[in-house]
Protein backbone atom coordinates (compact mmCIF):
# COMPACT_ATOMS: atom_id res chain seq x y z
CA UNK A 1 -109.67 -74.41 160.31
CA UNK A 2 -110.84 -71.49 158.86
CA UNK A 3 -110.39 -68.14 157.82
CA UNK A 4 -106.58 -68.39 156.98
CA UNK A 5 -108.01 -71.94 155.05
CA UNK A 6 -109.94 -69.76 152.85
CA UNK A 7 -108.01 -66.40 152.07
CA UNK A 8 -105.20 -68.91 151.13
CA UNK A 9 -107.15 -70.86 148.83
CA UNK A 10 -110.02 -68.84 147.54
CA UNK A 11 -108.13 -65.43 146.83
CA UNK A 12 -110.32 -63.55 144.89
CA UNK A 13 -108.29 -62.50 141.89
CA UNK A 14 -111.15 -60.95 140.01
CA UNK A 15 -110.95 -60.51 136.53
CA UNK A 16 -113.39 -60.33 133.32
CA UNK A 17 -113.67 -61.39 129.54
CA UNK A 18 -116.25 -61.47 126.70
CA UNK A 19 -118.04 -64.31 128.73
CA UNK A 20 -118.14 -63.05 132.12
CA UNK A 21 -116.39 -63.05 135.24
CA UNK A 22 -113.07 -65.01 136.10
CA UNK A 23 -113.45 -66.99 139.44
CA UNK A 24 -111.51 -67.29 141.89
CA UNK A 25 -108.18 -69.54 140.40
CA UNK A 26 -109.00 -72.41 142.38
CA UNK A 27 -109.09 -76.12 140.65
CA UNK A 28 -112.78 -76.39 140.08
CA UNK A 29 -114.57 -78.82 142.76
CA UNK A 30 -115.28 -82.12 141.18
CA UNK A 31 -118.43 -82.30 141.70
CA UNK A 32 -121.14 -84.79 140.05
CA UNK A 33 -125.25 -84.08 140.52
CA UNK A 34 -126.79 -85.61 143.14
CA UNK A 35 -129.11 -88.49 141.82
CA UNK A 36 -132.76 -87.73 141.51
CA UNK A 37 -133.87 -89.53 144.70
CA UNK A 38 -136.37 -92.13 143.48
CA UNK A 39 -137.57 -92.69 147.70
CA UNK A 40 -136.70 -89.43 149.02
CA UNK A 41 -137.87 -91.02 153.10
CA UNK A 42 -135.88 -92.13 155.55
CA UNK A 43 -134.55 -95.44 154.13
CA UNK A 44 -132.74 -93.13 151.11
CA UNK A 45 -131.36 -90.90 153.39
CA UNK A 46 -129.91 -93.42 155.45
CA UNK A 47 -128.50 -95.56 152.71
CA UNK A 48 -126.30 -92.13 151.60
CA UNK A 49 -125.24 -91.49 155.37
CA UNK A 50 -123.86 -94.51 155.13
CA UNK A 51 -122.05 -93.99 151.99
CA UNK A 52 -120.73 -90.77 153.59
CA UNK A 53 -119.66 -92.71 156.39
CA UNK A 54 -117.88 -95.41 154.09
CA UNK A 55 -115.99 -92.50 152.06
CA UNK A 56 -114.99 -91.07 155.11
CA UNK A 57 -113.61 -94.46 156.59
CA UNK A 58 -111.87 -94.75 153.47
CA UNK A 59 -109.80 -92.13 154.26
CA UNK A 60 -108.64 -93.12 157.89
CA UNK A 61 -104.24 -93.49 157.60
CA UNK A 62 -104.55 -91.69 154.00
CA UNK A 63 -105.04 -88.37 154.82
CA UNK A 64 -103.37 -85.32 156.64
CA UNK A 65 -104.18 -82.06 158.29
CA UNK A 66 -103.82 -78.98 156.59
CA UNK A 67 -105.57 -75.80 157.07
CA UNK A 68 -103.86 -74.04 154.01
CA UNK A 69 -104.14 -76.81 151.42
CA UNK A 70 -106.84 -78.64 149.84
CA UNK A 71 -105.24 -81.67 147.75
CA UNK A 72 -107.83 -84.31 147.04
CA UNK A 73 -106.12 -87.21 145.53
CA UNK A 74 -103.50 -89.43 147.72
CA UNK A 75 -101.53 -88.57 149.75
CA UNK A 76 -104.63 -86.40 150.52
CA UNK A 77 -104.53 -82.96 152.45
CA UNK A 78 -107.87 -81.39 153.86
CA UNK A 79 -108.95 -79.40 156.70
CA UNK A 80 -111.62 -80.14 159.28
CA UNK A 81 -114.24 -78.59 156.67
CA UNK A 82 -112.56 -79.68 153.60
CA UNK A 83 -112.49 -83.00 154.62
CA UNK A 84 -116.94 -82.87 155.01
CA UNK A 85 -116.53 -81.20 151.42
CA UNK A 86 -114.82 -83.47 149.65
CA UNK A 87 -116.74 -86.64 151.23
CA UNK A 88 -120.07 -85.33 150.39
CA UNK A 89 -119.06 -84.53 146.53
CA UNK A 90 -117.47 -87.56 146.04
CA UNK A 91 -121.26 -89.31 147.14
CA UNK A 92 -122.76 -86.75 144.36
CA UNK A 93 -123.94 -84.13 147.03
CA UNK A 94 -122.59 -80.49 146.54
CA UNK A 95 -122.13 -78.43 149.85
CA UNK A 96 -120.39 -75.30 147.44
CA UNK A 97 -118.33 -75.08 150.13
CA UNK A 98 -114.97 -75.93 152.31
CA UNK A 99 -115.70 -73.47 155.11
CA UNK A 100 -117.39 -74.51 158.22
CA UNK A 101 -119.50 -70.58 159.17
CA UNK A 102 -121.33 -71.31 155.57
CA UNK A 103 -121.83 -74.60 155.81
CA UNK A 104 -123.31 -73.89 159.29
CA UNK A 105 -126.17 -71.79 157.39
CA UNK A 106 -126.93 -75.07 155.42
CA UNK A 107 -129.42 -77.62 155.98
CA UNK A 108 -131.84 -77.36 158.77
CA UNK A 109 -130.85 -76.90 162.69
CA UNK A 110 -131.04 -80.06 164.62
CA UNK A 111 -131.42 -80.85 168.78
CA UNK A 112 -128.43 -82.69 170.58
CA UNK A 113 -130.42 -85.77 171.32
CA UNK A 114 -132.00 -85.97 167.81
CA UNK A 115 -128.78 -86.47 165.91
CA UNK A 116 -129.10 -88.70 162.76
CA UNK A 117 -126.18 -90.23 160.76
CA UNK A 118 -124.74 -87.38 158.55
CA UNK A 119 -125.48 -84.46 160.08
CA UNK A 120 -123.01 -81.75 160.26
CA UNK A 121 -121.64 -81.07 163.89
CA UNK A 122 -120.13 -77.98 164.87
CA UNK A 123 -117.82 -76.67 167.69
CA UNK A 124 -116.52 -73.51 168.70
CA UNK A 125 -113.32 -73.31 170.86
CA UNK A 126 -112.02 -69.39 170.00
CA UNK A 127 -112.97 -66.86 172.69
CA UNK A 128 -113.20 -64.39 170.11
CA UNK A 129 -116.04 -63.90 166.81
CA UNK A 130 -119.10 -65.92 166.37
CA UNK A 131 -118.23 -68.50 163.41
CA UNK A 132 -117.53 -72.11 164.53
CA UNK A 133 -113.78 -73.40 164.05
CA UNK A 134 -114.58 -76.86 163.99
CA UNK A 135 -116.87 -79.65 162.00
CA UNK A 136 -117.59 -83.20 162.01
CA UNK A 137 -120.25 -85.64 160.21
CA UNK A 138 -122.27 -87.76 163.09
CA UNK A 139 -122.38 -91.64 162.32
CA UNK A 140 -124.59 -93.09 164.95
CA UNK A 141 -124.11 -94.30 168.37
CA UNK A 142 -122.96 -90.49 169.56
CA UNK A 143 -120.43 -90.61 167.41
CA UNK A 144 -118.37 -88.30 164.58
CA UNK A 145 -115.82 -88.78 162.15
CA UNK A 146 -113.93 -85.87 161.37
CA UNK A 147 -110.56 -84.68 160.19
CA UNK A 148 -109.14 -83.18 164.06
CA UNK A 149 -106.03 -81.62 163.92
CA UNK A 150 -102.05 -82.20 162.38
CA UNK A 151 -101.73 -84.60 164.90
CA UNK A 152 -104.56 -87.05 165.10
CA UNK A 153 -105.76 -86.35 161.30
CA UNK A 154 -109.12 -88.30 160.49
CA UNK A 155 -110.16 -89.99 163.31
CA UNK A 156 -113.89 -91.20 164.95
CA UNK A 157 -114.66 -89.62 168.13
CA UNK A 158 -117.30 -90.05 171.04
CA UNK A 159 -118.94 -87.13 171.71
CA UNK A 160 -118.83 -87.72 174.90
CA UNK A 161 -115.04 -88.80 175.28
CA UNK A 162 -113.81 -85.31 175.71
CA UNK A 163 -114.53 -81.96 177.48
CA UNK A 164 -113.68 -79.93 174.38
CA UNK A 165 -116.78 -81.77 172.26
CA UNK A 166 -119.43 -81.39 175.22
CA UNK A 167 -117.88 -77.53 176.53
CA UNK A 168 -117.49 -76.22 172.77
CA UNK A 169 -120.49 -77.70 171.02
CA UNK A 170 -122.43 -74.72 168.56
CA UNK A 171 -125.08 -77.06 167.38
CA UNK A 172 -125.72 -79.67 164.03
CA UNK A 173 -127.23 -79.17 161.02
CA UNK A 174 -129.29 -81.91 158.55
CA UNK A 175 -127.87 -81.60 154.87
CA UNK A 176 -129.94 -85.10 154.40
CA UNK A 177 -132.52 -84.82 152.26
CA UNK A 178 -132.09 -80.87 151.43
CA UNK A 179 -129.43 -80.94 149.44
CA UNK A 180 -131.19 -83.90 147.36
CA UNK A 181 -133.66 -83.97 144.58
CA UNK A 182 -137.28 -83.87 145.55
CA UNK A 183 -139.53 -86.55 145.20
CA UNK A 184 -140.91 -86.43 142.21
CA UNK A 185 -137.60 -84.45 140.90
CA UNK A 186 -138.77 -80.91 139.81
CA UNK A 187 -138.02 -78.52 137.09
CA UNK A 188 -135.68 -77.00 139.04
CA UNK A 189 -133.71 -80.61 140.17
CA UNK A 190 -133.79 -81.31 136.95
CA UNK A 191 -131.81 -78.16 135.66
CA UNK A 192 -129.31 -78.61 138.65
CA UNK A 193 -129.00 -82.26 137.80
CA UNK A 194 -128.05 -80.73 134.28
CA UNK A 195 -125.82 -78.48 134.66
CA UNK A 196 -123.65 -80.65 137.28
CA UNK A 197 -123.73 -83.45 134.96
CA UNK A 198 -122.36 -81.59 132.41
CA UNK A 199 -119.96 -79.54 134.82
CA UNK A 200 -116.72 -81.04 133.41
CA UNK A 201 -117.60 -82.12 130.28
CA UNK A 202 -117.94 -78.42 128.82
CA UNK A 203 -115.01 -75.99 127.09
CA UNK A 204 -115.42 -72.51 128.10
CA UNK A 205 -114.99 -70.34 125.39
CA UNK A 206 -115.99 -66.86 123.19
CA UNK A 207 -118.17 -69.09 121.34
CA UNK A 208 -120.75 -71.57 121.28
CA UNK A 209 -120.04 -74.98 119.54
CA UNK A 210 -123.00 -77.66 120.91
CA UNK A 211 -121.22 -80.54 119.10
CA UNK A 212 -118.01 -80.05 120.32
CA UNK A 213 -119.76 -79.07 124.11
CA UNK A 214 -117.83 -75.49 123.73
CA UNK A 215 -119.72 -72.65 124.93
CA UNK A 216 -119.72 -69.21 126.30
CA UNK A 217 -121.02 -68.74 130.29
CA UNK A 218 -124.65 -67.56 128.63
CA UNK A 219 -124.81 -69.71 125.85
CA UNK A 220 -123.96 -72.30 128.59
CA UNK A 221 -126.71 -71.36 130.65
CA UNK A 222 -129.17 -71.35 127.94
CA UNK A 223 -127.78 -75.60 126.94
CA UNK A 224 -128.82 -76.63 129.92
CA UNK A 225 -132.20 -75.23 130.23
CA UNK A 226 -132.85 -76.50 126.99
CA UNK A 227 -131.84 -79.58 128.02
CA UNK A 228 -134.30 -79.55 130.66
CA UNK A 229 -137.27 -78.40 128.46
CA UNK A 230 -136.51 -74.31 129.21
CA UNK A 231 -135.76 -72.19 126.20
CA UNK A 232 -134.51 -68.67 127.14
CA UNK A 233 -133.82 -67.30 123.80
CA UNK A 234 -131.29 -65.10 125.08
CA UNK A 235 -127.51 -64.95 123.48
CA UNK A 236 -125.85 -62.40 126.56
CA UNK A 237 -126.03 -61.73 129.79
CA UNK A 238 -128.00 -58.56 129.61
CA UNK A 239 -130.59 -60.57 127.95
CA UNK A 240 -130.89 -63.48 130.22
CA UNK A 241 -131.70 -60.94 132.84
CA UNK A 242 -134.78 -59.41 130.74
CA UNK A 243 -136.35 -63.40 130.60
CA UNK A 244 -138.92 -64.39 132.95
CA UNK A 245 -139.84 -62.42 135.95
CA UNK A 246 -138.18 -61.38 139.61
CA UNK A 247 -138.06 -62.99 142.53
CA UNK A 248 -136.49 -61.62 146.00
CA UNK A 249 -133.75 -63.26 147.26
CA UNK A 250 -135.25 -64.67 149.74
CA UNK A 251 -137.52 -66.41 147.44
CA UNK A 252 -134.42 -68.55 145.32
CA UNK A 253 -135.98 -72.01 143.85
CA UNK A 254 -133.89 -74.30 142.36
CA UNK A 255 -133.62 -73.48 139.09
CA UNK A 256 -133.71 -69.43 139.32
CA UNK A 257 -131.12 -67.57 137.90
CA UNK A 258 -129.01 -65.38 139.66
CA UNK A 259 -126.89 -62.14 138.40
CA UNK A 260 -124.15 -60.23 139.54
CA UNK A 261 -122.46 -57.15 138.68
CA UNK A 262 -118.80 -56.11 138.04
CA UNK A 263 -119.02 -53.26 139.87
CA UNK A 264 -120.87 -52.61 143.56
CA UNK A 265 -124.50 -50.60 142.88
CA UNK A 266 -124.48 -51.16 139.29
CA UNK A 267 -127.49 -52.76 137.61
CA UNK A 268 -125.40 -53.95 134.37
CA UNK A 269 -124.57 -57.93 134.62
CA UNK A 270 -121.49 -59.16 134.33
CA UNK A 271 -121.81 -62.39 135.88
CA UNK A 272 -125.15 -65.24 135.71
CA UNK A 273 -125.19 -68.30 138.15
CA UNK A 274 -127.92 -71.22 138.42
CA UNK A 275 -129.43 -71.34 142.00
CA UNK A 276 -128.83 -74.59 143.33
CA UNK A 277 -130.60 -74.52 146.31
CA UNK A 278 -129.91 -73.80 149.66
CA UNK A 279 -127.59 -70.66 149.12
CA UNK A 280 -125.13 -72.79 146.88
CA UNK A 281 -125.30 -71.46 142.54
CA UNK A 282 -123.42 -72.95 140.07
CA UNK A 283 -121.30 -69.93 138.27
CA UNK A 284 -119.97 -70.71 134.35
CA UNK A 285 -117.44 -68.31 133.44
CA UNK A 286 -114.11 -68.15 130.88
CA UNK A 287 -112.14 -70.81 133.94
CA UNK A 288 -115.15 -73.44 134.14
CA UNK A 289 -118.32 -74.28 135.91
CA UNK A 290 -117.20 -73.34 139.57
CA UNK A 291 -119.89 -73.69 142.72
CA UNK A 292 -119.94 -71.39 145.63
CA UNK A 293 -122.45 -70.48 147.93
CA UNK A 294 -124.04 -67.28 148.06
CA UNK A 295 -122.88 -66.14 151.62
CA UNK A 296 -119.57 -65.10 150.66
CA UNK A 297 -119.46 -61.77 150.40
CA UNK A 298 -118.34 -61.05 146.97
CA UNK A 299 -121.60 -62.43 145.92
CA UNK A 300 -123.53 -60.76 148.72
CA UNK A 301 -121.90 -57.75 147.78
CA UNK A 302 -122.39 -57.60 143.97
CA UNK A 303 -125.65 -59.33 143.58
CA UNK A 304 -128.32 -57.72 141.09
CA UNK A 305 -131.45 -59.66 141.14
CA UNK A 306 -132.54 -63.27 140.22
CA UNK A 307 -134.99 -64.57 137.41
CA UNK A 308 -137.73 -66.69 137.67
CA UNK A 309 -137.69 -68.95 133.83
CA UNK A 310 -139.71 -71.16 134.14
């Protein structure tokens, strides 16, 4: 998959209006909060590996390769990544992303020979660059299922059964239980879980309607923390990032809030996200509540600072 994959589909045609910055004009990922994890231990991760696995399954004979479009009802179209995307949002879990070099920089790192149903699996078979061009989800007994190429489409695959998965191997990654709610669910879950529930339930406007769910991308922001027992007080951009106090980037908590600029090196916001943990931030603007993940380098590239608010 890759690169071609995402210049195709995530062309950043940047614009801006009274409420922030236009994303990229993708559709929106449908993406529901993960459920606050009432026995965040093995047995709950395993019982959503499996309903990974079953999604996954589902799609077996339904589903072709494509590494230039993403089409998520039937006749479905995904690539190798696209395919672990969509799977894990339709089980409530939000990767942000459809390319494999991010999704690499998820989760935690995990040995060959301590692979656990769900983890991410990544190969390498270019001669050239560093970023994988290849991902799978392990389901037990050394095996993956993963969407493999225009010929073969979703299949399940011994990792032993050919050269290419034992010669081009890059490594695995856990997603299970990061990208979950802690146990107890925190402040932070709790906004996440709020702003994902009401992700496609909200108008974006140039004004802010709570009955009628209508709001701009600040007076959106401010909703959900109220919502989840935060009040911010502030009606702009430039005023959410005066609230509450800085924290590095390295420092993110679920929760924080994130700004970016319109223009590289200056300090005036254009754009506020919701840190959703593990580089991914949940961005309202004038097109809808889009998620992305901080590593792509528009983000990187115009990022201000982030707000503790709580």
């Amino acid at each position: 998959m890759n690169k071609r994959f995402l210049t195709t589909t995530l062309a950043l045609t940047i614009g801006f209006s009274a409420v922030g910055m236009v994303q990229p004009t993708v559709q929106p990922l449908e993406v529901e909060a993960a459920t606050t994890n009432a026995q965040n231990n093995t047995q709950a991760v395993n019982a959503k590996a499996d309903q990974l696995i079953k999604t996954g399954k589902s799609l077996i004979g339904k589903a072709t390769y494509s590494n230039s479009v993403y089409k998520d009802t039937y006749p479905y179209k995904f690539s190798c990544a696209s395919f672990i995307m969509y799977i894990f949002e339709k089980n409530g879990i939000d990767i942000g992303t459809y390319n494999e070099d991010y999704m690499l920089q998820q989760g935690t790192a995990v040995s060959r020979n301590q692979l656990q149903k769900g983890d991410l699996l990544f190969f390498k078979s270019k001669k050239t660059g560093t970023d994988p061009d290849h991902v799978g989800m392990y389901i037990g007994d050394n095996k993956m299922i993963h969407m493999a190429d225009s010929k073969q489409n979703i299949i399940i695959s011994d990792l032993n059964g050919k050269a290419y998965y034992k010669d081009n191997y890059v490594g695995a990654r856990r997603v299970l239980p990061t990208l979950l709610s802690a146990n107890p669910a925190t402040k932070g879950d709790k906004i996440v879980e709020n702003a994902f529930n009401y992700k496609n339930k909200v108008t974006m406007g140039s004004t802010n309607n709570e009955a009628s769910l209508r709001f701009t991308a600040p007076g959106y922001v401010d909703f959900i923390y109220r919502k989840s027992g935060v009040k911010l007080g502030a009606t702009n951009v430039k005023e959410l990032m005066n609230v509450g106090t800085t924290v590095s980037r390295t420092n993110l908590k679920k929760g924080d809030l994130v700004f970016f600029n319109s223009v590289k090196g200056s300090k005036t916001p254009s754009l506020v996200a919701i840190y959703a943990g593990d580089q991914r931030i949940i961005i309202p603007s004038s097109s809808g509540i889009t998620t992305r993940v901080l590593m792509v380098d528009y983000y990187k590239e115009h990022y201000i600072t982030a707000k503790r608010v709580f």
